[in-house]
Protein backbone atom coordinates (compact mmCIF):
# COMPACT_ATOMS: atom_id res chain seq x y z
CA UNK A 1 2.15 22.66 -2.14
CA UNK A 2 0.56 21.50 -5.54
CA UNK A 3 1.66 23.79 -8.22
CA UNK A 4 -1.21 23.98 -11.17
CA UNK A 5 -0.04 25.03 -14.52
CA UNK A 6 -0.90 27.96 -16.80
CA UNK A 7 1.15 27.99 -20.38
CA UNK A 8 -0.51 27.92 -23.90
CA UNK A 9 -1.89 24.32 -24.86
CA UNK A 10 -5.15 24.69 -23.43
CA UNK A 11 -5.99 21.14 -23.67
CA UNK A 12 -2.70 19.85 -21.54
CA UNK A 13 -2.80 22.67 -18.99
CA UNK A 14 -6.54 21.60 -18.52
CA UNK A 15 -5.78 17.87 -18.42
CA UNK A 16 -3.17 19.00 -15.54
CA UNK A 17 -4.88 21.15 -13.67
CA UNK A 18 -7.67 18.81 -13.64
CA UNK A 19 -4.95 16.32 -12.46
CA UNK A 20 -3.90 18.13 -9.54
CA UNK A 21 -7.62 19.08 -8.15
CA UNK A 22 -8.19 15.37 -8.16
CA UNK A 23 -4.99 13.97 -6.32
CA UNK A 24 -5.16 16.69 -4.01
CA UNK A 25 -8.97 15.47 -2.75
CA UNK A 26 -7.83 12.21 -3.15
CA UNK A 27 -5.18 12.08 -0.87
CA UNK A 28 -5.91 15.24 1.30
CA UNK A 29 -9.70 13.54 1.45
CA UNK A 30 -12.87 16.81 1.82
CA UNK A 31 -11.14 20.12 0.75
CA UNK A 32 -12.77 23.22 0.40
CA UNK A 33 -12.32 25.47 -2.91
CA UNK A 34 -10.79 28.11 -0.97
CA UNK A 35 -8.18 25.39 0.52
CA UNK A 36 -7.64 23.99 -3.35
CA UNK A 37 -7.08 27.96 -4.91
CA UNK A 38 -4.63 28.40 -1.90
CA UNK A 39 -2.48 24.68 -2.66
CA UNK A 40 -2.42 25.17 -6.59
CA UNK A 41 -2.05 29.06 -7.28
CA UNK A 42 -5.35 29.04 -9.31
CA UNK A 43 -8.20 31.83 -9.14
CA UNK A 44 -11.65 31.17 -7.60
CA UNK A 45 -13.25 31.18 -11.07
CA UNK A 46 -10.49 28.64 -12.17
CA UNK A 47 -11.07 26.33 -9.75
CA UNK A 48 -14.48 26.28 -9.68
CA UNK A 49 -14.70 25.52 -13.16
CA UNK A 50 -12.41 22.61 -12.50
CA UNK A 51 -14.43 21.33 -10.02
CA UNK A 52 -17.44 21.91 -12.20
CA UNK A 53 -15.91 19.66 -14.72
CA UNK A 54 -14.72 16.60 -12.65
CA UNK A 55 -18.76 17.00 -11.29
CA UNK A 56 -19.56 16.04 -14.82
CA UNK A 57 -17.01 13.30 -15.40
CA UNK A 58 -18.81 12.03 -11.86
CA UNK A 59 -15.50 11.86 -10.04
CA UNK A 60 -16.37 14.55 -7.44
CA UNK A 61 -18.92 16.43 -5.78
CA UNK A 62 -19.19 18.97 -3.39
CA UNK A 63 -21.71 20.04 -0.12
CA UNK A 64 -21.93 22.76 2.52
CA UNK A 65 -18.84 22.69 5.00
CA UNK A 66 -19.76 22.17 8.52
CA UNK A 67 -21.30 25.30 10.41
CA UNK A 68 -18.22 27.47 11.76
CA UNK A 69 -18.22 30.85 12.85
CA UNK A 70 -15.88 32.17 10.23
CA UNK A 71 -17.50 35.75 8.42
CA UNK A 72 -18.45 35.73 5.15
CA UNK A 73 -19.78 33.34 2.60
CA UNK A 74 -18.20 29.59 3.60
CA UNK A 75 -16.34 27.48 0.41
CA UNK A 76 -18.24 24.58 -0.63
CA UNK A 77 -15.95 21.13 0.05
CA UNK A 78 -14.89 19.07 -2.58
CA UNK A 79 -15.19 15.33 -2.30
CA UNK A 80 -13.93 11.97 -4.50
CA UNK A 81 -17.34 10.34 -5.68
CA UNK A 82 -18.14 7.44 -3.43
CA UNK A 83 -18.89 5.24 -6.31
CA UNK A 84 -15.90 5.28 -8.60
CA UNK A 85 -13.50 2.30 -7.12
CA UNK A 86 -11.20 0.12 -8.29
CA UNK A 87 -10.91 -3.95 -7.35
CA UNK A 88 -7.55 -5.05 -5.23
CA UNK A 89 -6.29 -8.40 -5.50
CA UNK A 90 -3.79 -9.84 -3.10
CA UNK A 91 -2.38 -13.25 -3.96
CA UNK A 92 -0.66 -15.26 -0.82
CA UNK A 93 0.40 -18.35 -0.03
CA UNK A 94 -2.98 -19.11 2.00
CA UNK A 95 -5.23 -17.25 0.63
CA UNK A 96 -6.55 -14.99 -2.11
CA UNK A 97 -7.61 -11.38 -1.08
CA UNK A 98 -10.09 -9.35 -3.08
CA UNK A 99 -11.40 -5.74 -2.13
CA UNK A 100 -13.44 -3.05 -3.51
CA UNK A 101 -11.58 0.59 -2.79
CA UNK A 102 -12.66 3.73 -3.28
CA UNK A 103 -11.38 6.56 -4.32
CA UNK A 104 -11.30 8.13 -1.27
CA UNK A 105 -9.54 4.99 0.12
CA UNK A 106 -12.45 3.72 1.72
CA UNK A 107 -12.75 -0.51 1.90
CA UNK A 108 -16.33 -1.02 0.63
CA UNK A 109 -15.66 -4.94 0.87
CA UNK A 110 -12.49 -7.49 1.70
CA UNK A 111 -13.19 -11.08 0.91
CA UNK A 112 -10.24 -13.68 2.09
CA UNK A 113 -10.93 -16.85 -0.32
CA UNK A 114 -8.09 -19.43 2.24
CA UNK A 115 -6.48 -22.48 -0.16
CA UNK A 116 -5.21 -24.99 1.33
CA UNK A 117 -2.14 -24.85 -0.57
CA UNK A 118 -0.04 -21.82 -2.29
CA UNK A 119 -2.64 -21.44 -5.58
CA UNK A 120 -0.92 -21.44 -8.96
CA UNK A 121 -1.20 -18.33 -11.48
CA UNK A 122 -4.32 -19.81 -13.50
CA UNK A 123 -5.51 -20.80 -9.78
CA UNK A 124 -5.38 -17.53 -8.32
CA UNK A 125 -6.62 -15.74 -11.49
CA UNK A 126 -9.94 -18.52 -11.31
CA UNK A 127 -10.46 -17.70 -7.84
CA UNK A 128 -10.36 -13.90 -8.32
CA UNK A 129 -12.55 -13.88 -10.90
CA UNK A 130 -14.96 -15.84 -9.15
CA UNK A 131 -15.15 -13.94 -6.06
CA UNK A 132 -15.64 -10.72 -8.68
CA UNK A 133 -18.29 -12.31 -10.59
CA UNK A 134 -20.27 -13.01 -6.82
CA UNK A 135 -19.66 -9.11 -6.53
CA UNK A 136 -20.85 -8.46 -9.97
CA UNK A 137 -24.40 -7.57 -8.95
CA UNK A 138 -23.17 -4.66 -6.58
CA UNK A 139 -20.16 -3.97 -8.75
CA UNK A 140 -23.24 -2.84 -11.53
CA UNK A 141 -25.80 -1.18 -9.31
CA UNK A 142 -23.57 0.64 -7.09
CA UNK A 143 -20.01 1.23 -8.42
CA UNK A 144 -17.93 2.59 -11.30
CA UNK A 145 -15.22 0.62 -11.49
CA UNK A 146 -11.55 1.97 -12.65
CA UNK A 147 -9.45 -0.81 -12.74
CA UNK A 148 -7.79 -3.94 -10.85
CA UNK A 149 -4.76 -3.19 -9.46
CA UNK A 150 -2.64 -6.59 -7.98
CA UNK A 151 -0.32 -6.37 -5.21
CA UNK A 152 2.38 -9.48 -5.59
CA UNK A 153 4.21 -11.09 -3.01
CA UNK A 154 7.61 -11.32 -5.49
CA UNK A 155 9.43 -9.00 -7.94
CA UNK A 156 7.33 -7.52 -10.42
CA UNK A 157 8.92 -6.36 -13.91
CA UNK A 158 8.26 -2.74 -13.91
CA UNK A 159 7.18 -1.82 -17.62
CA UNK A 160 4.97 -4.99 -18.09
CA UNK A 161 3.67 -6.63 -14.64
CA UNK A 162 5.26 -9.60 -16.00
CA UNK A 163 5.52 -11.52 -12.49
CA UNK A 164 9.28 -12.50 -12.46
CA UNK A 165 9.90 -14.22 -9.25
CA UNK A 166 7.47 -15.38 -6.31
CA UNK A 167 9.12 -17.89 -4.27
CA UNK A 168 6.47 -18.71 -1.66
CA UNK A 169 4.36 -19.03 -4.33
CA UNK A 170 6.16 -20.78 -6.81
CA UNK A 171 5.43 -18.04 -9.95
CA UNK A 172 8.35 -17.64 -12.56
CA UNK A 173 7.76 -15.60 -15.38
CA UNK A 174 3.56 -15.75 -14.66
CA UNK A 175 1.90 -13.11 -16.90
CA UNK A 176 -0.87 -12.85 -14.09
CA UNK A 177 -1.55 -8.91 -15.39
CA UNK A 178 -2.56 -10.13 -18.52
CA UNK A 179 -4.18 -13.87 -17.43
CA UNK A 180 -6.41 -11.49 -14.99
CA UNK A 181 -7.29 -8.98 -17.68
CA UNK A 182 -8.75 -11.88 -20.26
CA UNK A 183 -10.63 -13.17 -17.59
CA UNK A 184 -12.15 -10.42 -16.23
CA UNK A 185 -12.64 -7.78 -18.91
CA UNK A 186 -11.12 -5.30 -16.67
CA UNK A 187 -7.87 -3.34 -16.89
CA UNK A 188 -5.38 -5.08 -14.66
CA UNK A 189 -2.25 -3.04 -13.47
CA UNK A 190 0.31 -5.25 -10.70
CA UNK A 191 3.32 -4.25 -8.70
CA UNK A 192 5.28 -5.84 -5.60
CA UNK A 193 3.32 -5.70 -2.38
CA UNK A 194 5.40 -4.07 0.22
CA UNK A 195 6.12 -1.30 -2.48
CA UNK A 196 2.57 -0.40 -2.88
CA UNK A 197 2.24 -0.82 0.92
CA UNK A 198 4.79 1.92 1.14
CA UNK A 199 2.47 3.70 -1.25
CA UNK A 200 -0.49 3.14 0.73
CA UNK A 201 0.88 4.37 4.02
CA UNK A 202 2.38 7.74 2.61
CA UNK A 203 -1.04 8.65 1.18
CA UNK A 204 -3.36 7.55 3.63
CA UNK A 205 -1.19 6.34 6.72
CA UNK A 206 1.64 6.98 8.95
CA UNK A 207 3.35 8.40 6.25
CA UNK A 208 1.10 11.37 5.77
CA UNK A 209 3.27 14.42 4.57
CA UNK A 210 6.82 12.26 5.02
CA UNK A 211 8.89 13.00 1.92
CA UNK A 212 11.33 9.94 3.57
CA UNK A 213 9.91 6.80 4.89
CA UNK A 214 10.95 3.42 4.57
CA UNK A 215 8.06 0.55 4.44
CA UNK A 216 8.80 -3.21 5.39
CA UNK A 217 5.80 -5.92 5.03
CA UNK A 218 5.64 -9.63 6.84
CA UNK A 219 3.80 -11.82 5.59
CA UNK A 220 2.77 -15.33 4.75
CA UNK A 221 5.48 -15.07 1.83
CA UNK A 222 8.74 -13.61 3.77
CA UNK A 223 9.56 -9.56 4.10
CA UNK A 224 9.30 -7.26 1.57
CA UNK A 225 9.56 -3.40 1.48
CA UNK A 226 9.34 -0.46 0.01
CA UNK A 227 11.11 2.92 -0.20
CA UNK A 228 9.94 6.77 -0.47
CA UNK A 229 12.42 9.41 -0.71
CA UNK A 230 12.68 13.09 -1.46
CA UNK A 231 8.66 12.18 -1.71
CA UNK A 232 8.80 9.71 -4.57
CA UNK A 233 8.77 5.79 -4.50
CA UNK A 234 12.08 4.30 -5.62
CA UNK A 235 11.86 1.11 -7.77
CA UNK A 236 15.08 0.47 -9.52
CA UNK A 237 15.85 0.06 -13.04
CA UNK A 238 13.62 -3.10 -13.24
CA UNK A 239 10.78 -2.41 -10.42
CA UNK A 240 12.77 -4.35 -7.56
CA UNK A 241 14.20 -2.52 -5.26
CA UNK A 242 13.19 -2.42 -1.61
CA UNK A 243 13.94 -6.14 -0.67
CA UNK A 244 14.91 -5.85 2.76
CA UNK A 245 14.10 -9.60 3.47
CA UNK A 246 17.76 -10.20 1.74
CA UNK A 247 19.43 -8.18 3.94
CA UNK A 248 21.81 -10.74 6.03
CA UNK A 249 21.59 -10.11 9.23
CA UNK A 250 23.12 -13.09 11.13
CA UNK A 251 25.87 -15.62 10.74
CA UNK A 252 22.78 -18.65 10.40
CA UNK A 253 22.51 -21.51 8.12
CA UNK A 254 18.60 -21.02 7.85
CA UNK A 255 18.13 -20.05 4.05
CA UNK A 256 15.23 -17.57 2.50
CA UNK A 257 13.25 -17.77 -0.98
CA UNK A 258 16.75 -17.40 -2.42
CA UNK A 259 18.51 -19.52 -1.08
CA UNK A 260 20.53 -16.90 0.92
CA UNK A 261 21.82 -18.42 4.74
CA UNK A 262 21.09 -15.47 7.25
CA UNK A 263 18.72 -12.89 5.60
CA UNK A 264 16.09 -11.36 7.35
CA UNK A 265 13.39 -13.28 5.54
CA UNK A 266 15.14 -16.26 7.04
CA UNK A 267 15.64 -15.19 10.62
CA UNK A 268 12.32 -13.35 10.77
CA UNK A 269 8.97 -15.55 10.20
CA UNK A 270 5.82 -15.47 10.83
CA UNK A 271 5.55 -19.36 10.34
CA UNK A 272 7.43 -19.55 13.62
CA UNK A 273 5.51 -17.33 15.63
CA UNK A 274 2.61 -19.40 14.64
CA UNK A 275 4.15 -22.21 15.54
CA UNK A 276 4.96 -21.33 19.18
CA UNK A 277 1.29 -19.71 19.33
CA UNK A 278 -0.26 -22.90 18.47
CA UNK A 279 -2.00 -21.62 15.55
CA UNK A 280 -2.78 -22.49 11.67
CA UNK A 281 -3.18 -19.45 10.67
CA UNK A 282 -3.79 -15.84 11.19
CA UNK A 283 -4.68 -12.12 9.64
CA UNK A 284 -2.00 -10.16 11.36
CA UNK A 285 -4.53 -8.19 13.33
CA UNK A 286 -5.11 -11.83 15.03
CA UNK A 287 -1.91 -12.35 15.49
CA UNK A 288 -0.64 -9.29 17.17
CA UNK A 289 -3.83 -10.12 19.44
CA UNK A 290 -2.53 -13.87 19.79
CA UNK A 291 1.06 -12.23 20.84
CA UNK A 292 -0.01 -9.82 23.29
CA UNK A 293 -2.25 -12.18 25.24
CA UNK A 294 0.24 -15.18 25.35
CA UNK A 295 2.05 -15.40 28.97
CA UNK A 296 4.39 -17.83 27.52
CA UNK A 297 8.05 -17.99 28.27
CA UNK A 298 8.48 -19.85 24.75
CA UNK A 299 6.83 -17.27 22.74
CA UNK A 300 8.52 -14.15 24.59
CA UNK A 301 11.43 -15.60 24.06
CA UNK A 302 10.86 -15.87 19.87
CA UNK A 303 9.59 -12.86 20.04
CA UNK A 304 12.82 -11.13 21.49
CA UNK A 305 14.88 -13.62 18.73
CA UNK A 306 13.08 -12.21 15.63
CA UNK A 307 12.86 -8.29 17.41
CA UNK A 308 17.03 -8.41 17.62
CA UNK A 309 17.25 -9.40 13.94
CA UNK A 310 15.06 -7.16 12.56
CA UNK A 311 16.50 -4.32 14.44
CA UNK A 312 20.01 -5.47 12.52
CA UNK A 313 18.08 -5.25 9.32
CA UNK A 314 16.41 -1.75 9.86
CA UNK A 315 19.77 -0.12 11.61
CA UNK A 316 21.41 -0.70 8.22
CA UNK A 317 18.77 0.57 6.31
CA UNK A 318 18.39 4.21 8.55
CA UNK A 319 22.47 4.32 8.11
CA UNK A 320 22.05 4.51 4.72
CA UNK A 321 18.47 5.60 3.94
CA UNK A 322 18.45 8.34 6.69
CA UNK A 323 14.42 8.19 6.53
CA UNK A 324 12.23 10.34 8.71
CA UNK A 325 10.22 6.92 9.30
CA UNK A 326 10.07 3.22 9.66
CA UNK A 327 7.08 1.73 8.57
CA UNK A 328 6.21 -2.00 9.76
CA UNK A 329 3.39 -4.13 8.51
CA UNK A 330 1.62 -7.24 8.58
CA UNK A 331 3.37 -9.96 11.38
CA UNK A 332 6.30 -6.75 11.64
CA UNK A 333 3.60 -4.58 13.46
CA UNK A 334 2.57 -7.48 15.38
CA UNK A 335 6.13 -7.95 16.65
CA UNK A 336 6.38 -3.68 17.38
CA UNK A 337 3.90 -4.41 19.50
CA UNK A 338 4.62 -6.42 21.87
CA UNK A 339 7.85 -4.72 22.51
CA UNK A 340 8.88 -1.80 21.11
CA UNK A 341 11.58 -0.56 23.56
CA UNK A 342 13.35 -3.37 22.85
CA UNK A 343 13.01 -2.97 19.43
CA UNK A 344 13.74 0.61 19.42
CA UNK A 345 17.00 0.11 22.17
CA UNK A 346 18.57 -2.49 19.55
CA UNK A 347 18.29 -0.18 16.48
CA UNK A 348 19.57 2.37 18.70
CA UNK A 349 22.72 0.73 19.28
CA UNK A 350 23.48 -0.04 15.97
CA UNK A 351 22.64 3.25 14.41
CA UNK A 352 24.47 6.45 13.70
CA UNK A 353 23.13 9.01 16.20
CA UNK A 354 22.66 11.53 14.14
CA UNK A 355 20.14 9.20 12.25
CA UNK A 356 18.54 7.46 14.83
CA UNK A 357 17.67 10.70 16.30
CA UNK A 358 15.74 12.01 13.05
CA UNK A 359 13.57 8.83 12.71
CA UNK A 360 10.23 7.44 14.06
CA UNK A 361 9.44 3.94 13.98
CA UNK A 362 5.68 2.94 13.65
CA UNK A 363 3.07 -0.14 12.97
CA UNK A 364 1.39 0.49 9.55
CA UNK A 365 -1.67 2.37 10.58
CA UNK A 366 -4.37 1.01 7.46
CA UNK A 367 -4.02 -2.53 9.07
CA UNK A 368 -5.09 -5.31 7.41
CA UNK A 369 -6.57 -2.83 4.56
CA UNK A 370 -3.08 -1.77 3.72
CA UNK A 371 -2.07 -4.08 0.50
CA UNK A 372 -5.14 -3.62 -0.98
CA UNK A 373 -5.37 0.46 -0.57
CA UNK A 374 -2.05 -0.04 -2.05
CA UNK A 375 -3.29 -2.25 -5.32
CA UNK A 376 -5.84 0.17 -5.79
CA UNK A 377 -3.74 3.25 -5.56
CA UNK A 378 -1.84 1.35 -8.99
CA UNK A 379 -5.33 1.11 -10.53
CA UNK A 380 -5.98 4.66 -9.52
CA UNK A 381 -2.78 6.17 -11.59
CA UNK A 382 -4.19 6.47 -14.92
CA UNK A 383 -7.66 7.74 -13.74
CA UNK A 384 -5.50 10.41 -11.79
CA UNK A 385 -3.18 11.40 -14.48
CA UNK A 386 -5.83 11.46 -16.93
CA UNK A 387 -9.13 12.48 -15.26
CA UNK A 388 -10.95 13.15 -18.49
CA UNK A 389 -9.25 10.76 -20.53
CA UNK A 390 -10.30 7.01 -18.73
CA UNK A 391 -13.11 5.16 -19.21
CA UNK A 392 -15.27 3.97 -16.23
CA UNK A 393 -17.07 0.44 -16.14
């Protein structure tokens, strides 16, 4: 339940009250007034008066609920504005992805700009601004745009965005926030991918009302993850935390970004499922397709290698964590689903029974959306914090 506040400086209860109204549409999606007076304690008049104002500030609007046969006069439902968004941008080693995200969490547009090689900081930064400046003609007609939020493959400093480390990239010390800002004229916020992922799936995903979830993302650049507990994301002192890739989970010589023999990240690749597939490259909705149609002994049987080390890696991580869920993502899901009774059987054995039998284990459900719901959710903050206090391009 979202508690509203009611104390003496009228200007801060207002700013948090008009706060709460927003997250809760945002995340809930359509609510009605009579749903919003219930979840924050407020009176009818209160709320609508709320609602009222973020009308004006054009970040909500309201129409007749559907026809039901309830008595009386129906509540109106409350709705994000279609047109306020913010811009996603997800740097890989392949490619550079750029989305427009609403504030509902719908994906207007996702553009994949491939490179043939893993793009510098200045390179990704051109090509992002170039594929915004081909979108600048809807951005302007249709669109008020919030921010740019960045989702990075690599450890992200927390109070700056200063990008400290991205292996698969090669980034050290990039100051792609602020490189992305001067060349856009946009606000840029950035964070570490898999921990916006986790994000993005609580809000709008699997996670939806889990207090407890852990998130783990494969992807072109190794594993990453994310954690949510007692409801909040956990970042560390410095913004790192979450890097399940680095968990060892075998006695290998094979060595990830950091040069650590037997991780996760090291074991676990999509590069090698690829490779028995055949293919280049693929999304990871093509590859989970690419997976579940092969009938070939070869790929089953890397397949079953990578599912027995990642079930090492998650059966430590529900020992300790004792999450209500497991979240997989990108080339993760695709693995999940081609088998996940094996998967499940292996964490099984390794996991305290009294924790296995609390937690669920799932594929991401926002797909190949989810990193950039994510990056937008970080451009979102401010907007939601402050309703009446950010300007709108």
């Amino acid at each position: 339940m979202e508690i509203a506040v009611q104390g003496n400086n009228h200007d801060d209860v207002r700013r948090h009250n008009l706060s709460t109204i927003l997250r809760i549409v945002h995340r809930n999606g359509p609510t009605s007034r009579a749903q919003l007076t219930r979840l924050t304690g407020l009176n009818r008049s209160t709320i609508s008066a709320l609602v009222g104002e973020l009308g004006q500030l054009g970040l909500a609007g309201e129409r007749d609920p559907d026809s039901t046969n309830q008595v009386g006069r129906p509540s109106p439902i409350v709705f994000c504005a279609e047109e306020v968004v913010a811009l996603a941008v997800n740097p890989e080693i392949d490619a550079v992805t750029i989305g427009i995200v609403g504030l509902d969490g719908t994906v207007h547009r996702r553009i994949r700009h491939p490179t043939d090689h893993s793009p510098s900081a200045s390179e990704a930064v051109n090509i992002a601004t170039s594929v915004i400046e081909g979108m600048r003609g809807d951005l302007e007609s249709r669109f008020r745009v919030v921010a740019i939020g960045v989702a990075v493959p690599g450890l992200v400093r927390a109070h700056d965005g200063l990008v400290r480390l991205a292996p698969h990239l090669g980034w050290t010390d990039e100051p792609f926030k602020e490189m992305l800002a001067d060349a856009t004229g946009f606000p840029v916020f950035a964070d570490n991918d898999a921990s916006l992922g986790a994000l993005a799936e609580q809000y709008f995903g699997a996670g939806r009302g889990i207090t407890d979830l852990i998130y783990l993302n494969g992807g072109a650049s190794g594993i990453g993850g994310g954690m949510i507990v007692g409801g909040n994301p956990v970042g560390g002192i410095a913004g790192y935390a979450g890097e399940f890739g680095h968990i060892r989970v075998s006695g290998g010589s094979r060595t990830d970004s950091a040069g650590i023999q037997g991780t996760l990240e090291a074991e676990v690749t999509r590069e090698e499922l690829l490779a028995v597939l055949g293919l280049e490259s693929a999304d990871p909705d093509e590859l989970e397709q690419a997976l579940l149609a092969s009938g070939s002994p070869q790929v089953r049987e890397e397949v079953c290698r990578q599912l027995d080390f990642l079930a090492v890696a998650l059966a430590g991580a529900i020992n300790i964590l004792n999450p209500q869920l497991v979240v997989l993502g990108g080339f993760l899901a695709a693995l999940l689903a081609v088998d996940p009774d094996r998967l499940r059987a292996a964490v099984e054995s390794m996991t305290l029974g009294s924790s296995f039998g609390s937690v669920r284990i799932s594929a991401a459900e926002l797909g190949s959306n989810l990193l950039l719901i994510g990056a937008a959710e970080l451009a979102f903050e401010e907007l939601l914090d402050h309703p009446n206090g950010v300007a709108l391009v």
